[in-house]
Protein backbone atom coordinates (compact mmCIF):
# COMPACT_ATOMS: atom_id res chain seq x y z
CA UNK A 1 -57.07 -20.89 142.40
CA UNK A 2 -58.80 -18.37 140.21
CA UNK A 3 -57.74 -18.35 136.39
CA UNK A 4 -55.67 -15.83 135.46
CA UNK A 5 -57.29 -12.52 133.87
CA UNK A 6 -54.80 -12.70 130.62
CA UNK A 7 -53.72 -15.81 129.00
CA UNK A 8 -54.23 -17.78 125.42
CA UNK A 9 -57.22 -19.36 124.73
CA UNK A 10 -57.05 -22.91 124.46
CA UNK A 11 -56.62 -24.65 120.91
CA UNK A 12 -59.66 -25.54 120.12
CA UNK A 13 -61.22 -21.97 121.15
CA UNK A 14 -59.04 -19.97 118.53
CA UNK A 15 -60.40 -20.22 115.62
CA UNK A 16 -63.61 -19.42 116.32
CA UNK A 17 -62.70 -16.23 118.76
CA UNK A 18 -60.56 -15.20 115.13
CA UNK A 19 -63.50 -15.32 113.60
CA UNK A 20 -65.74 -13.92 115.66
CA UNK A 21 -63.18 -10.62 116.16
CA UNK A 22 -62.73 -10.57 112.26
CA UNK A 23 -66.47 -10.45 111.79
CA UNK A 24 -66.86 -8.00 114.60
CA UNK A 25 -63.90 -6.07 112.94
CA UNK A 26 -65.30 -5.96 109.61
CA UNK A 27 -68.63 -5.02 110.59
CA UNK A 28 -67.48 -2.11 112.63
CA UNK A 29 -65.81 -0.83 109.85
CA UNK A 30 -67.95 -1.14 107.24
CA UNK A 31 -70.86 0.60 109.47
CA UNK A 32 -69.26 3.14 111.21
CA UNK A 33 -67.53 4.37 107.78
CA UNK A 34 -70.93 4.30 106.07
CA UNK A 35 -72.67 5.75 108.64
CA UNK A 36 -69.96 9.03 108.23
CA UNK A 37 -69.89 8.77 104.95
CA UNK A 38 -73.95 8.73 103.96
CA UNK A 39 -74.77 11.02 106.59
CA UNK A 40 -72.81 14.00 104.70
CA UNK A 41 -76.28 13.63 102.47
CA UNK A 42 -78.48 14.53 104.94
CA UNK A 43 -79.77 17.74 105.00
CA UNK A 44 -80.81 17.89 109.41
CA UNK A 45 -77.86 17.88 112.06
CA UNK A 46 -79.29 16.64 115.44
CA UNK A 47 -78.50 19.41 118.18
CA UNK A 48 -77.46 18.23 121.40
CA UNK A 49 -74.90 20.30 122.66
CA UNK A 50 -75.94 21.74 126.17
CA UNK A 51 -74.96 24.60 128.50
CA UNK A 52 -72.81 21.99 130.26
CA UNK A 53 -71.09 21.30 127.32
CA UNK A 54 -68.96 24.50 127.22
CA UNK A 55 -67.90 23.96 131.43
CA UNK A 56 -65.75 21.30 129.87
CA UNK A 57 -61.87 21.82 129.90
CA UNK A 58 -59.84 21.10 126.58
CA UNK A 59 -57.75 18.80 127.66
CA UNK A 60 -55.79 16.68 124.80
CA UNK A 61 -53.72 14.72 126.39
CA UNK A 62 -56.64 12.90 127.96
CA UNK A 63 -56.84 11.32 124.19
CA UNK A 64 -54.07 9.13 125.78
CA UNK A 65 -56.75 7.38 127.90
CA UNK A 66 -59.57 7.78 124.93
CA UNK A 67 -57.48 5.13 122.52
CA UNK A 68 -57.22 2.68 125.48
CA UNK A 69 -60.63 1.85 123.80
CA UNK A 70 -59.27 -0.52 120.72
CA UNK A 71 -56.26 -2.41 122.76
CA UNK A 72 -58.87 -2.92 125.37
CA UNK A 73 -61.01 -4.82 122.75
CA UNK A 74 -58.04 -6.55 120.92
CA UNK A 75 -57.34 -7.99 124.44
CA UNK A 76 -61.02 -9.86 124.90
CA UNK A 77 -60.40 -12.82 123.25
CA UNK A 78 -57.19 -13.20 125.34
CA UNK A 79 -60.02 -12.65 128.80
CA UNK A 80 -62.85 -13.95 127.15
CA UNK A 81 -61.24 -17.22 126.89
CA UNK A 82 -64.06 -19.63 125.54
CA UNK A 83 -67.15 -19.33 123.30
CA UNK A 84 -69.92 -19.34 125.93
CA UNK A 85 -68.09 -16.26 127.55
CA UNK A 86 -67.09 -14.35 124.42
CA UNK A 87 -70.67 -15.11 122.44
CA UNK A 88 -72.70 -12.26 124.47
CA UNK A 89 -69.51 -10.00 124.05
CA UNK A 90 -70.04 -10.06 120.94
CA UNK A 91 -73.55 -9.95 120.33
CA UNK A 92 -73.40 -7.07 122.42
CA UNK A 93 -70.81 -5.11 120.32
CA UNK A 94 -72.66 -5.86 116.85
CA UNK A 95 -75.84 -4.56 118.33
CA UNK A 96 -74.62 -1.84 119.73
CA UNK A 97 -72.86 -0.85 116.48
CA UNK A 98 -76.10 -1.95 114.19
CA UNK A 99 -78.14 0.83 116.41
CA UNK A 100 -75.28 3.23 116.43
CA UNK A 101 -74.80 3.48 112.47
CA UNK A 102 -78.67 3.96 112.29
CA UNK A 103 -78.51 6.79 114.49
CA UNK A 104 -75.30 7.96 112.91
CA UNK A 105 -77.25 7.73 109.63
CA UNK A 106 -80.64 9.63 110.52
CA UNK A 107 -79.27 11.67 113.19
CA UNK A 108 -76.02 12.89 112.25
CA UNK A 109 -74.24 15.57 114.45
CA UNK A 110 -71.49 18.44 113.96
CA UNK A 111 -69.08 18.36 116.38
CA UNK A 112 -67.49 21.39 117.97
CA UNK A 113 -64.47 23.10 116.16
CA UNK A 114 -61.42 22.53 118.03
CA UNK A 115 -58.17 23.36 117.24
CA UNK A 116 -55.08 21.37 118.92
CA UNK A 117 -51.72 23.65 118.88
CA UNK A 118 -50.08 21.16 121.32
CA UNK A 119 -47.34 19.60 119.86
CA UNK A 120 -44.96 16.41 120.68
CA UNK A 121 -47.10 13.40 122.14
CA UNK A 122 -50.10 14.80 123.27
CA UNK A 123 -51.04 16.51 119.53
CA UNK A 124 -50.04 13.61 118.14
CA UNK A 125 -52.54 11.24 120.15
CA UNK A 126 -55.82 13.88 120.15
CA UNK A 127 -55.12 14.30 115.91
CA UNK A 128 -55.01 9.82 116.30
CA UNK A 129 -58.41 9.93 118.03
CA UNK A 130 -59.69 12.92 115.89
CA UNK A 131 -58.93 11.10 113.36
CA UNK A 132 -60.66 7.87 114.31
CA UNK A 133 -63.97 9.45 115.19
CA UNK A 134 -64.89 10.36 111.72
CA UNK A 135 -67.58 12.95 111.04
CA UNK A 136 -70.99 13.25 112.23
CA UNK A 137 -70.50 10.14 113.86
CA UNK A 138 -71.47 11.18 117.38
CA UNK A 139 -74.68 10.26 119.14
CA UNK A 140 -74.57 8.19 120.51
CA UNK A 141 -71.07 7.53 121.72
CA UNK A 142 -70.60 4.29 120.67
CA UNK A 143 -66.69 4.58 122.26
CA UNK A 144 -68.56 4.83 125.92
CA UNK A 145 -70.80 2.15 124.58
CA UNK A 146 -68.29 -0.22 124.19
CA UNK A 147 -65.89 0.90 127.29
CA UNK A 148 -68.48 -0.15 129.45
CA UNK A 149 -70.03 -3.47 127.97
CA UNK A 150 -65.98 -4.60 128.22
CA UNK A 151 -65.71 -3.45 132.17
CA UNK A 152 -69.01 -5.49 132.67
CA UNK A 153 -67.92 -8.65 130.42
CA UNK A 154 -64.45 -8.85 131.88
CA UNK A 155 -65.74 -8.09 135.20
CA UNK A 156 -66.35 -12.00 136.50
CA UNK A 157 -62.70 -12.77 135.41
CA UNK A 158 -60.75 -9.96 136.99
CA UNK A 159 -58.95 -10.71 140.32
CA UNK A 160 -60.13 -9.11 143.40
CA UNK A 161 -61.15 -5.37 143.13
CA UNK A 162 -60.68 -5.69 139.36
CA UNK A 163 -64.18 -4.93 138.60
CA UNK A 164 -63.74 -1.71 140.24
CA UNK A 165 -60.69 -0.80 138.23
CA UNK A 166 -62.43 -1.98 135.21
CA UNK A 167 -65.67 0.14 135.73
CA UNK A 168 -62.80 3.18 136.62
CA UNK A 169 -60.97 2.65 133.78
CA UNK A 170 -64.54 2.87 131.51
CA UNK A 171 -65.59 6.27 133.04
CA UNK A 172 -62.24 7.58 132.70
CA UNK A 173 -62.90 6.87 129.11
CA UNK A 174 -65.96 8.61 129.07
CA UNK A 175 -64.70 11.47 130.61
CA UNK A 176 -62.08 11.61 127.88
CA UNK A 177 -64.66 12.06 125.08
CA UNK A 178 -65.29 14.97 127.06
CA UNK A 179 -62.38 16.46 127.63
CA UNK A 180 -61.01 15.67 124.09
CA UNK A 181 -63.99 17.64 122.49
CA UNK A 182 -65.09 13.88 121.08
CA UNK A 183 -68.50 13.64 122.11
CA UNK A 184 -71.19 15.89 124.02
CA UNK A 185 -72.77 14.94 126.86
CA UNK A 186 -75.59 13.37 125.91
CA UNK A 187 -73.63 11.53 123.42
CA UNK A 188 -72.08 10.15 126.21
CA UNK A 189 -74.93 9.64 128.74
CA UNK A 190 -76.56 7.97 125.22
CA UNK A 191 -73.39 5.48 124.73
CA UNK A 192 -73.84 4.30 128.29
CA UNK A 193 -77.51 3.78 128.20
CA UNK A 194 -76.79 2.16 124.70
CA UNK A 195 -74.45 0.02 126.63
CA UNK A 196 -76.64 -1.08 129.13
CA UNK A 197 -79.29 -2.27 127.45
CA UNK A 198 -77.70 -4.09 124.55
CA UNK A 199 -75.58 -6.05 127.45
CA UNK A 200 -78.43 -6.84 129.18
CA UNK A 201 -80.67 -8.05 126.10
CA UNK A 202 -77.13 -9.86 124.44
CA UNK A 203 -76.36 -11.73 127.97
CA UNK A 204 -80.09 -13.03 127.99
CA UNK A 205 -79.74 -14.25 124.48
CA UNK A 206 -76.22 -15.29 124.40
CA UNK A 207 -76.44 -17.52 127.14
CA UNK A 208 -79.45 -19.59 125.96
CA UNK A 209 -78.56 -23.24 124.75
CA UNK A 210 -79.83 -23.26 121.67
CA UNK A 211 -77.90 -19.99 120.29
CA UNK A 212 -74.80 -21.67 121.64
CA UNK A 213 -75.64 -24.14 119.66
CA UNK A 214 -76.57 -22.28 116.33
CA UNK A 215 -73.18 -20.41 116.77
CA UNK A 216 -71.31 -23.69 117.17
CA UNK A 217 -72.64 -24.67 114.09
CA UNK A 218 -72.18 -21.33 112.03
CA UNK A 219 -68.57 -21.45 113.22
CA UNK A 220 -67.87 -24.71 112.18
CA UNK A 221 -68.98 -23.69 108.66
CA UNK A 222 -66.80 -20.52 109.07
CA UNK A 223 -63.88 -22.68 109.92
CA UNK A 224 -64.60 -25.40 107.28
CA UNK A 225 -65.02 -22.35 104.42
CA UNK A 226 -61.27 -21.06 105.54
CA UNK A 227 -60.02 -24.46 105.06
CA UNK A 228 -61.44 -24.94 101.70
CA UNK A 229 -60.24 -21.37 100.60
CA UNK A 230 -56.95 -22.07 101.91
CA UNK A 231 -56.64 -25.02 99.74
CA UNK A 232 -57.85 -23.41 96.14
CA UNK A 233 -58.81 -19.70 95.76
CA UNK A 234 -62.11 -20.92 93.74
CA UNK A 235 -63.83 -21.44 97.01
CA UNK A 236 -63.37 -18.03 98.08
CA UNK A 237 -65.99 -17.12 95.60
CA UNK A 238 -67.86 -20.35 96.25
CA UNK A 239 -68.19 -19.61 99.62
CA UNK A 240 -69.66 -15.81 99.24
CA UNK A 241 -72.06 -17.53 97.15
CA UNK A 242 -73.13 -19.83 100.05
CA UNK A 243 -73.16 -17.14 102.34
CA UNK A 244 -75.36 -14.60 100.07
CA UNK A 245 -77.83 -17.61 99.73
CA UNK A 246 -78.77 -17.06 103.38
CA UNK A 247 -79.48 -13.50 102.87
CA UNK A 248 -82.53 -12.74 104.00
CA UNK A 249 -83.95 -15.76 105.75
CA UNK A 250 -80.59 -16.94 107.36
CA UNK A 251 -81.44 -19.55 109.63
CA UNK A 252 -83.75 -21.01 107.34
CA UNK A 253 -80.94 -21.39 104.29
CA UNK A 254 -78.81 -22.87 107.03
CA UNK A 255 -79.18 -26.46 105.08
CA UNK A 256 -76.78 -24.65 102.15
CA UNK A 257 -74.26 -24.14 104.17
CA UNK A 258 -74.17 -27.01 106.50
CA UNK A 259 -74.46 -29.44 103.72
CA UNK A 260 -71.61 -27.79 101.48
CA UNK A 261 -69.10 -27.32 104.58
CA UNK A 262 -70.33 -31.22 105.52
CA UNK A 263 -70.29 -32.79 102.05
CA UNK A 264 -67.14 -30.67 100.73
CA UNK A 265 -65.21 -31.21 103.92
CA UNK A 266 -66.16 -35.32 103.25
CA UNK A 267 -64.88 -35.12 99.46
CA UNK A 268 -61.28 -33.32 101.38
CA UNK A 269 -60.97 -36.20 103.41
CA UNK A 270 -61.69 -38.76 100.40
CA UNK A 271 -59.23 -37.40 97.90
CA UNK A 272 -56.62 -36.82 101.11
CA UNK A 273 -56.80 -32.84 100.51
CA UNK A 274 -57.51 -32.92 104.44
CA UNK A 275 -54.97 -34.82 106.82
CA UNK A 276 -56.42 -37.47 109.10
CA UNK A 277 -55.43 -40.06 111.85
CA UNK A 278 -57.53 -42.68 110.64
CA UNK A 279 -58.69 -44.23 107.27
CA UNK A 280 -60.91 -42.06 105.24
CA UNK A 281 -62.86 -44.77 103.99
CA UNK A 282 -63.74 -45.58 107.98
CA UNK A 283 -64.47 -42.38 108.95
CA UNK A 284 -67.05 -41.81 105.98
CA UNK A 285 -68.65 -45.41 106.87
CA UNK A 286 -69.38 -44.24 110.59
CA UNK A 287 -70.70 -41.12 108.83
CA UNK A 288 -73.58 -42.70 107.19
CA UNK A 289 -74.29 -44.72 109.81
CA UNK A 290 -74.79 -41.76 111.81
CA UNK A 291 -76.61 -40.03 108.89
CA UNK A 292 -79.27 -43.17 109.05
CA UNK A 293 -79.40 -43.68 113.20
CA UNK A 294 -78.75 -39.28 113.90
CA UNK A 295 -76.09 -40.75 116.80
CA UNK A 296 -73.03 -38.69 116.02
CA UNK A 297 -69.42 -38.69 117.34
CA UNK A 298 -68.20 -35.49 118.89
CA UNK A 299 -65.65 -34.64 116.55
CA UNK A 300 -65.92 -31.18 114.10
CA UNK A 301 -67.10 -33.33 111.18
CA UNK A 302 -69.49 -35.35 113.17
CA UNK A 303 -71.14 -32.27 114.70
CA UNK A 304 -71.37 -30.42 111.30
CA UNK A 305 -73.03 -33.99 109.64
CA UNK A 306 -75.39 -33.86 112.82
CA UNK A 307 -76.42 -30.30 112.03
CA UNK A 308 -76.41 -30.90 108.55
CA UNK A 309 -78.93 -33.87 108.65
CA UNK A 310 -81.17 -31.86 110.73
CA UNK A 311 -81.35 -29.19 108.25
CA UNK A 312 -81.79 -31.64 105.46
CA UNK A 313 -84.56 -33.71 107.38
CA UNK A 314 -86.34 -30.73 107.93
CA UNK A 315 -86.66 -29.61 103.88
CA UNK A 316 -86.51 -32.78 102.23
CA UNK A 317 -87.18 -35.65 104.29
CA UNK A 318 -85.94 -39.14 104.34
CA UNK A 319 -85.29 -38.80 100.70
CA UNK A 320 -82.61 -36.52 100.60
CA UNK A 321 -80.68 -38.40 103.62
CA UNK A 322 -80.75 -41.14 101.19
CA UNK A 323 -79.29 -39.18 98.54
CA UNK A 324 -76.41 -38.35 100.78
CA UNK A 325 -75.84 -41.60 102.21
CA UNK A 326 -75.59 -42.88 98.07
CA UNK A 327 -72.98 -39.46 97.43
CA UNK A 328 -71.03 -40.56 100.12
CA UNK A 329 -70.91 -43.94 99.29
CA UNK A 330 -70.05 -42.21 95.29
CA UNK A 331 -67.13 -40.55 96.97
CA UNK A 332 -65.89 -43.78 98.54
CA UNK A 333 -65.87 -45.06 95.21
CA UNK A 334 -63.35 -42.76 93.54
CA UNK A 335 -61.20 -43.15 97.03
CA UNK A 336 -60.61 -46.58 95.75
CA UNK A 337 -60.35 -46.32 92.27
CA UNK A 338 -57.37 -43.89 93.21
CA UNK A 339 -55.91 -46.50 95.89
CA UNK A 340 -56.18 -48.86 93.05
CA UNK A 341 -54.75 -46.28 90.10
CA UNK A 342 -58.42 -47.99 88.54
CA UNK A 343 -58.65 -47.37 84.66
CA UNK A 344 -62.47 -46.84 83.61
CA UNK A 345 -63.58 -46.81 80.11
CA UNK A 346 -65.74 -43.54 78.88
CA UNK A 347 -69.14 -44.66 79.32
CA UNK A 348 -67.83 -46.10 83.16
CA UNK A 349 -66.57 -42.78 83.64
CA UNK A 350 -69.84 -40.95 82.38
CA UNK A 351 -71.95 -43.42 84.69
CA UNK A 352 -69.41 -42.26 87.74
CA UNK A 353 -69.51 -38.23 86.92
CA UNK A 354 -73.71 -38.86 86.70
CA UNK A 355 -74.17 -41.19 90.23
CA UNK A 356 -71.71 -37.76 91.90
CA UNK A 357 -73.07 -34.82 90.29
CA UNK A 358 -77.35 -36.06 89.69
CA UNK A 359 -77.64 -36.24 93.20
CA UNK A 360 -75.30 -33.15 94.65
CA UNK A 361 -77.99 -31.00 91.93
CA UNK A 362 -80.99 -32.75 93.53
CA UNK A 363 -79.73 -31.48 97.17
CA UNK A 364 -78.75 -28.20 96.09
CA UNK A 365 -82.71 -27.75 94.53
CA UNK A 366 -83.82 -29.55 97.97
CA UNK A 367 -81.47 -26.58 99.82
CA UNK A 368 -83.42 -24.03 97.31
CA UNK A 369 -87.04 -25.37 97.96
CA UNK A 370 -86.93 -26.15 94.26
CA UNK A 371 -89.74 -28.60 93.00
CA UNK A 372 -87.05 -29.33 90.29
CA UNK A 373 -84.41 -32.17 90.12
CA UNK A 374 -81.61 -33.17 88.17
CA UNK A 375 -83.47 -35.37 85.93
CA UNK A 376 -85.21 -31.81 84.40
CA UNK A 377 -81.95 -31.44 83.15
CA UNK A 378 -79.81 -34.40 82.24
CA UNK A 379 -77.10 -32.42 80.23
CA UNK A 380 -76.44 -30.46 82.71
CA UNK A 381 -75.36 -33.27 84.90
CA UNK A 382 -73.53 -34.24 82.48
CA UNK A 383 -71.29 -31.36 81.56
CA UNK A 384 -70.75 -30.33 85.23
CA UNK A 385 -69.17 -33.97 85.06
CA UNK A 386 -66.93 -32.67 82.40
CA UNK A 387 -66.24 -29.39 84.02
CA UNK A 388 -65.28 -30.89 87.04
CA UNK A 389 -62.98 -33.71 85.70
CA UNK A 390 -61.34 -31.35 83.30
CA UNK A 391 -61.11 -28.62 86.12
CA UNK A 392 -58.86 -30.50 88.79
CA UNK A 393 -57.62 -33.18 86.58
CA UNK A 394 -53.90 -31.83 87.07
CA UNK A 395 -54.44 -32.83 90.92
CA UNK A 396 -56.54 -35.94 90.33
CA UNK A 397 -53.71 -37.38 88.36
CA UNK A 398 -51.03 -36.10 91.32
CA UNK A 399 -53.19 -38.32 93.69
CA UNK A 400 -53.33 -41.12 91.09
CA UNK A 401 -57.46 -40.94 90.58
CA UNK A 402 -57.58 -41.07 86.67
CA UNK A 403 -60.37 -39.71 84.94
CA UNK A 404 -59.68 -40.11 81.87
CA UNK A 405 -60.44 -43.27 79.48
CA UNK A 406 -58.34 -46.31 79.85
CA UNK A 407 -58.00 -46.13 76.06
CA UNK A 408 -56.90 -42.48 75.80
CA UNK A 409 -54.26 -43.17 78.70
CA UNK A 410 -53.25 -46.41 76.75
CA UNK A 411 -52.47 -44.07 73.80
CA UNK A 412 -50.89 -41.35 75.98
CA UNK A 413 -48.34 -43.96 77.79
CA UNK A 414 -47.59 -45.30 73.65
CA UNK A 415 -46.81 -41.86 72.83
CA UNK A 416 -44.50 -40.86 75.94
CA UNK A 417 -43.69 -44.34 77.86
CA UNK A 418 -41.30 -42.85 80.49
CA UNK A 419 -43.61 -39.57 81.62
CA UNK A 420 -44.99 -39.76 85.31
CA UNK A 421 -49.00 -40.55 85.28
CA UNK A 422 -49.34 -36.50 85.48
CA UNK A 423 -47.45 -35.82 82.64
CA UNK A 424 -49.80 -37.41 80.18
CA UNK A 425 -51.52 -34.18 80.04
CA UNK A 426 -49.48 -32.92 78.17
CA UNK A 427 -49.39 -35.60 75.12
CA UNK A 428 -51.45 -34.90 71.84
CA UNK A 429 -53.69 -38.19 72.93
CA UNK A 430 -55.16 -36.17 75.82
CA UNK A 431 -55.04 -32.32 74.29
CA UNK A 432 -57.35 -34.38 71.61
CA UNK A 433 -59.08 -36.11 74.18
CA UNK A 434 -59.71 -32.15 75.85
CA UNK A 435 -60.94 -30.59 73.04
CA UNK A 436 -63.35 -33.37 72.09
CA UNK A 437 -64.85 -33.28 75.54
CA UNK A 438 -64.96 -29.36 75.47
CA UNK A 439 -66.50 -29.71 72.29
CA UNK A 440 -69.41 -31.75 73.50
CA UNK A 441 -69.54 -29.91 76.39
CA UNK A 442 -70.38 -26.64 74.35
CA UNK A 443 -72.97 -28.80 72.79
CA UNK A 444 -74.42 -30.00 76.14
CA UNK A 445 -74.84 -26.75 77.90
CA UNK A 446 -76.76 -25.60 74.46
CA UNK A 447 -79.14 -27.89 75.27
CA UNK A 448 -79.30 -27.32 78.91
CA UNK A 449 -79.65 -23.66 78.74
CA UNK A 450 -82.68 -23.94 75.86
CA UNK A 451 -84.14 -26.65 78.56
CA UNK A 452 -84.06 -23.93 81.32
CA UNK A 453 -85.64 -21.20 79.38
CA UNK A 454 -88.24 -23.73 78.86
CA UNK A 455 -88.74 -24.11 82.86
CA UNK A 456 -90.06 -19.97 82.92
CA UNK A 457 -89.60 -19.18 86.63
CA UNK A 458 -90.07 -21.90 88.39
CA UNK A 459 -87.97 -21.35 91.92
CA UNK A 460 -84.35 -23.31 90.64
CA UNK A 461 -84.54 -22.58 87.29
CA UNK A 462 -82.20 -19.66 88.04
CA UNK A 463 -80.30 -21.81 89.80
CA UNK A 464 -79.45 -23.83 87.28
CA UNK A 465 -78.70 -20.88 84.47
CA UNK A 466 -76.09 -19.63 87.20
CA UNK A 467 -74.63 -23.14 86.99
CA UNK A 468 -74.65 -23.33 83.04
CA UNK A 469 -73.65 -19.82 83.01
CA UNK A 470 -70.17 -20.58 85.10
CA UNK A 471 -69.35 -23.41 83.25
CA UNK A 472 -70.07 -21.38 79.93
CA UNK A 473 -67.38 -19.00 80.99
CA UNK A 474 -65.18 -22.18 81.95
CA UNK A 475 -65.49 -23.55 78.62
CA UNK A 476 -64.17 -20.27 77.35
C-alpha cells in the first residue's frame, strides 16, 4: 500500500525539516527583499516585454490560483516526509533563489501598469499577490520556478495520476503570472528553464552520500544550537559567533562547530541541564572510548562526537583528541564533586577552572589554525575561570556544584546557618569573596591583554582579544 501523499513526518524528521523551511524562509526573504530593494539603484531596466505580451487578457481573479504558490510550499515538509527526500527540495529552492536575486539585482525590470477596479474577493487577492511580488523583481519568474520544482519533487509521492495534476496545477500557475499582469513571458519561460536546471543539478547533488551526510551533521549542530539557546539567551549570540566563523571557508571551519555543539552538549548532560535515560557519567565514559577507537553509537550525541573527531583529527591530530578525552574526563570531575556537594579550597578550585578552560583555549586555537596555545597566555585561563564560575554560579549552587572556597562557604553558613546552599550568595562573606575575585580579575585581563598586543598578528591573537574583550565588558 502506497504511503499517503499528506501526513506528519515522523519524530525524529521534524526538527530538521523546521529547520531546513526556516532557513529556506529566511533566505527567501532576505534575498528577494534585497534584490527589490538595491535594484531601485540601478540606473538600466532589462526590456523583455514582447508583442505577445499585450494578447494577454487581464484577468485578476486568476491571482486566486497565483497564491496557491506559498501553501503549496508550506505543505512540503508534510509530502517530503524525510531528509533524503526533502534535501534536493531544498537545495533546489536556495539555488534557484541565489540566481534569481542576482538577476533581480543586475537585471531589474518594470512591470506593466495595471490598475485593478474589481472589488470584493477578486481585488482583494490580485492587490495580495501585487503586493507580494515587490518591484523590479521579475526575470526571471522565480514563482514559476518554484511551482514546477514542487510538481516534480512531489511527483514520486502522489497517488495515481497525481503527477499529472501536479504538473497542471504548476502551469496553471504560470499562466496566472500572465494573466495577473505578474510576469512577462519570458519571465516565465525563464522561471521554468530556471526550474529545470537547478532540479536537475540539486537532485544529482542532493542525493549523493556524502552531502547526506554533511547535512546530517550541520543539522545536528542546528538542533544542538536551539537547545542551548533555549536554555540561556547567551548562546544565541554564542552561536552567531560559531556560525560567522565558518564564513567563508564553511566546510573547512566545520571543526568549530562540531566541537562546540559536541563538547557543550557533553557539559548539558554533566551538570543535568539536558535530560537523559541513563547515567551521565556512563554515557561520557563510552564517549571517550569512542573518541580513542572512532566506533560510535548511533545516537545524536554519538554521531555529532563521530563528526566532531573527524574534524579534529584532521587539524590537530592525535593531540587534540587527547585534549578532549582529558576535558571530558575534567567535566566528569565537577559531575561528582556536585553528586558529592564536594568543598574545594581556592588553590583546588584554581587547579580545576585551569585543567577545564587551558585545554577548551588550546582546541578553540586548534579550530582557528592558530600556532598559539593557552600556555601564551596563562591569565587568561585564568580569569575565564573566574568569569565562568562567577557567571552561572546562581545555577551551580541550585545543582549543588560549589565553586566557591570551602572557607568562604564556612563563613557564609556562620553568618546565615538556616539559608539553603543558594542563598549564601547573598551573605557579606561571598559579596566580599565577589569583589575580591573581580578585583583580580581586572588585574588578570591587564596582563593578558598587554601579553596579546605583544603576539602582533599572529592568526589567534585576535582571538584571544575578543575573549579578553567580553569578559572586560563582564567585569563591568
Amino acid at each position: 500500500m502506497k504511503a499517503p501523499f499528506v501526513a506528519l513526518p515522523p519524530r525524529g524528521e521534524r526538527a530538521n525539516l523546521a529547520i531546513l523551511a526556516a532557513v529556506f524562509g529566511a533566505t527567501f526573504a532576505l534575498l528577494y527583499g534585497a534584490g527589490s530593494a538595491w535594484s531601485a539603484a540601478v540606473p538600466w531596466r532589462l526590456p523583455v516585454a514582447v508583442p505577445m505580451d499585450a494578447w494577454w487578457p487581464f484577468w485578476p481573479a486568476a491571482a486566486a490560483i497565483y497564491l496557491t504558490i506559498t501553501p503549496l510550499l508550506l505543505l512540503a515538509p508534510f509530502v517530503l516526509r524525510d531528509l533524503q527526500s526533502f534535501l534536493p527540495f531544498f537545495a533546489a529552492l536556495m539555488l534557484e533563489t541565489a540566481i534569481a536575486a542576482v538577476c533581480f539585482l543586475v537585471l531589474p525590470v518594470d512591470g506593466p501598469p495595471v490598475v485593478c477596479c474589481e472589488g470584493a474577493l477578486a481585488g482583494a487577492l490580485f492587490h495580495a499577490a501585487d503586493a507580494l511580488n515587490l518591484e523590479r523583481n521579475y526575470f526571471p519568474s522565480l514563482h514559476v520556478a518554484f511551482a514546477f520544482t514542487a510538481a516534480w519533487a512531489f511527483a514520486p509521492r502522489a497517488p495515481r495520476n497525481g503527477a499529472v495534476l501536479l504538473q497542471l496545477w504548476a502551469v496553471a500557475v504560470a499562466v496566472s503570472t500572465l494573466v495577473t499582469k505578474q510576469h512577462y513571458l519570458l519571465d516565465m519561460l525563464a522561471g521554468w528553464m530556471l526550474g529545470f536546471a537547478c532540479w536537475r543539478i540539486a537532485r544529482r547533488w542532493a542525493t549523493r552520500a556524502d552531502v547526506r551526510a554533511a547535512a546530517d551533521v550541520e543539522l545536528l549542530c542546528l538542533r544542538n544550537f536551539a537547545r542551548f539557546i533555549r536554555r540561556h539567551r547567551r548562546y544565541l549570540v554564542i552561536t552567531i559567533a560559531v556560525l560567522a566563523a565558518g564564513v567563508p571557508r564553511w566546510r573547512r571551519q566545520r571543526l568549530v562547530r562540531t566541537g562546540f555543539a559536541f563538547l557543550q552538549a557533553a557539559d548539558d548532560l554533566l551538570d543535568g541541564d539536558r535530560p537523559s535515560e541513563r547515567d551521565p557519567l556512563e554515557v561520557t565514559d563510552e564517549l571517550i572510548v569512542s573518541l580513542g577507537s572512532g566506533v560510535f553509537a548511533a545516537d545524536d550525541l554519538a554521531r555529532l562526537g563521530a563528526a566532531f573527531r573527524a574534524d579534529l583529527l584532521a587539524r590537530g591530530g592525535p593531540p587534540a583528541l587527547a585534549t578532549v578525552s582529558a576535558l571530558l574526563k575534567r567535566m566528569q570531575r565537577d559531575r561528582r564533586r556536585m553528586l558529592a556537594r564536594e568543598l574545594s579550597t581556592a588553590a583546588e578550585l584554581e587547579a580545576l577552572h585551569a585543567a577545564t578552560f587551558a585545554p577548551s583555549l588550546d582546541l578553540m586555537l586548534v579550530a582557528a589554525d592558530s600556532p598559539l596555545r593557552s600556555t601564551d597566555v596563562p591569565e587568561l585561563v585564568t580569569a575565564l575561570g573566574w568569569c565562568s564560575s562567577v557567571r552561572d554560579l546562581d545555577d551551580d549552587l541550585r545543582q549543588q556544584l560549589i565553586n566557591i572556597p570551602a572557607d568562604v562557604v564556612a563563613a557564609a553558613f556562620a553568618e546565615a546557618s538556616n539559608t539553603p546552599l543558594v542563598g549564601i550568595v547573598h551573605t557579606m562573606a561571598v559579596r566580599h569573596w565577589l569583589d575580591r575575585e573581580k578585583a583580580v580579575a581586572v588585574s588578570l585581563l591587564d596582563r593578558a591583554e598587554m601579553r596579546i598586543d605583544n603576539l602582533g598578528d599572529v592568526r589567534g591573537a585576535r582571538l584571544l582579544r575578543r575573549f579578553a574583550r567580553s569578559m572586560r565588558r563582564y567585569t563591568r
